[in-house]
Protein backbone atom coordinates (compact mmCIF):
# COMPACT_ATOMS: atom_id res chain seq x y z
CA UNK A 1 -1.39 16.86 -6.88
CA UNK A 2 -3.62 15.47 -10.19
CA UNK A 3 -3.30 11.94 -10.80
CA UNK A 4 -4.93 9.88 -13.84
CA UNK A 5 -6.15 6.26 -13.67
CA UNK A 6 -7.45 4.31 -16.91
CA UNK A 7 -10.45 2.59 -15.52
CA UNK A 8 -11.18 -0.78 -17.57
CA UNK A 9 -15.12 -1.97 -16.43
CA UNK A 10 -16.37 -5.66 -17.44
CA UNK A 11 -19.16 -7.61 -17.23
CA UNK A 12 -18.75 -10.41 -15.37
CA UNK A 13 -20.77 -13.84 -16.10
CA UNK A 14 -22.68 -13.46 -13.00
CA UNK A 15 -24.18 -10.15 -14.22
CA UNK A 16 -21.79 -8.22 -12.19
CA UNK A 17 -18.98 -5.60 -13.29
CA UNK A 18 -15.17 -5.71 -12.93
CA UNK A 19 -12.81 -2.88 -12.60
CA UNK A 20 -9.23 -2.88 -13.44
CA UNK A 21 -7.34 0.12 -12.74
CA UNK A 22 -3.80 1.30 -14.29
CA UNK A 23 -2.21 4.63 -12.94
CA UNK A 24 -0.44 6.49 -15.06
CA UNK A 25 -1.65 5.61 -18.47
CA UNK A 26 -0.40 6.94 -21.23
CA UNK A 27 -2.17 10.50 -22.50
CA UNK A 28 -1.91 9.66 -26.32
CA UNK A 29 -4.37 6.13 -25.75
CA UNK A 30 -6.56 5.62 -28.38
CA UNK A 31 -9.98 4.23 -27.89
CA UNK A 32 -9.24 1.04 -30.60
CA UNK A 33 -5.97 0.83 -28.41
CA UNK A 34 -7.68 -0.24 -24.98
CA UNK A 35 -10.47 -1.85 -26.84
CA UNK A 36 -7.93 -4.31 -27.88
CA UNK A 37 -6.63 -4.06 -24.98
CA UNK A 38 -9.65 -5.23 -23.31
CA UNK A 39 -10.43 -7.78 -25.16
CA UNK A 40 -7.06 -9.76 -25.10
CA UNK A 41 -7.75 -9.50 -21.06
CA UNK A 42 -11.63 -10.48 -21.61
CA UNK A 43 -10.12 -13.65 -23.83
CA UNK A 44 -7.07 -14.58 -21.76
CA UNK A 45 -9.72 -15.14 -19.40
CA UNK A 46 -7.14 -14.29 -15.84
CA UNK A 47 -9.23 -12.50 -13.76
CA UNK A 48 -12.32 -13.56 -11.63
CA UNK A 49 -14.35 -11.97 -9.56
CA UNK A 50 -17.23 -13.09 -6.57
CA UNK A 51 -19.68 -12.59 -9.74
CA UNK A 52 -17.65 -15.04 -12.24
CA UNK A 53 -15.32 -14.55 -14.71
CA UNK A 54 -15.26 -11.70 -17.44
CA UNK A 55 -17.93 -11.82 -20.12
CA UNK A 56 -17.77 -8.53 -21.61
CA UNK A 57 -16.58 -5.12 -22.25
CA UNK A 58 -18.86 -2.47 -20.38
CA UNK A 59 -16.54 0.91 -20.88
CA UNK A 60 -13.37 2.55 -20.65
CA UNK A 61 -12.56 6.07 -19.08
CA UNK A 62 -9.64 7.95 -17.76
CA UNK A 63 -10.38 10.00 -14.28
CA UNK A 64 -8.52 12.70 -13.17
CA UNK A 65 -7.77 13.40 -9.66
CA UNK A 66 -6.93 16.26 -7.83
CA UNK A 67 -5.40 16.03 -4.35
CA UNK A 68 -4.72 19.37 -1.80
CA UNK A 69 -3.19 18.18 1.37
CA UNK A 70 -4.44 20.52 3.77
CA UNK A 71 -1.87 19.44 6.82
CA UNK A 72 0.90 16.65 6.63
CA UNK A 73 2.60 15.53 9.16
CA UNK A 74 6.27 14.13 8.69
């Protein structure tokens, strides 16, 4: 099974890093798309972490996944 997840990393006012994950994004995401994207979040100011609050945009990626179950049990 291959699964994608956007990965959305911050700076945090503490000089730490915050990660926000979305499964599933869509494949046709530009990179001025989740820049905005990030930057409403970073200026809504929601999220907090044990570092502080968001003060920046770090980076952006998609990862890919692959899975192989190798025994499942039902």
């Amino acid at each position: 099974m291959i699964s994608k997840t956007l990965e959305l990393i911050f700076t945090t006012a503490g000089g730490g890093r915050l990660r926000l994950s979305v499964p599933d994004p869509r494949l046709d995401l530009t990179a001025e798309q989740v820049s905005a994207a990030m930057s409403t979040i970073a200026a809504k100011n929601i999220f907090t972490s044990g570092t502080g609050g968001i003060a920046g945009i770090l980076s952006a990626r998609i990862v890919t996944r692959e899975t192989t179950d190798l025994i499942s049990v039902s």
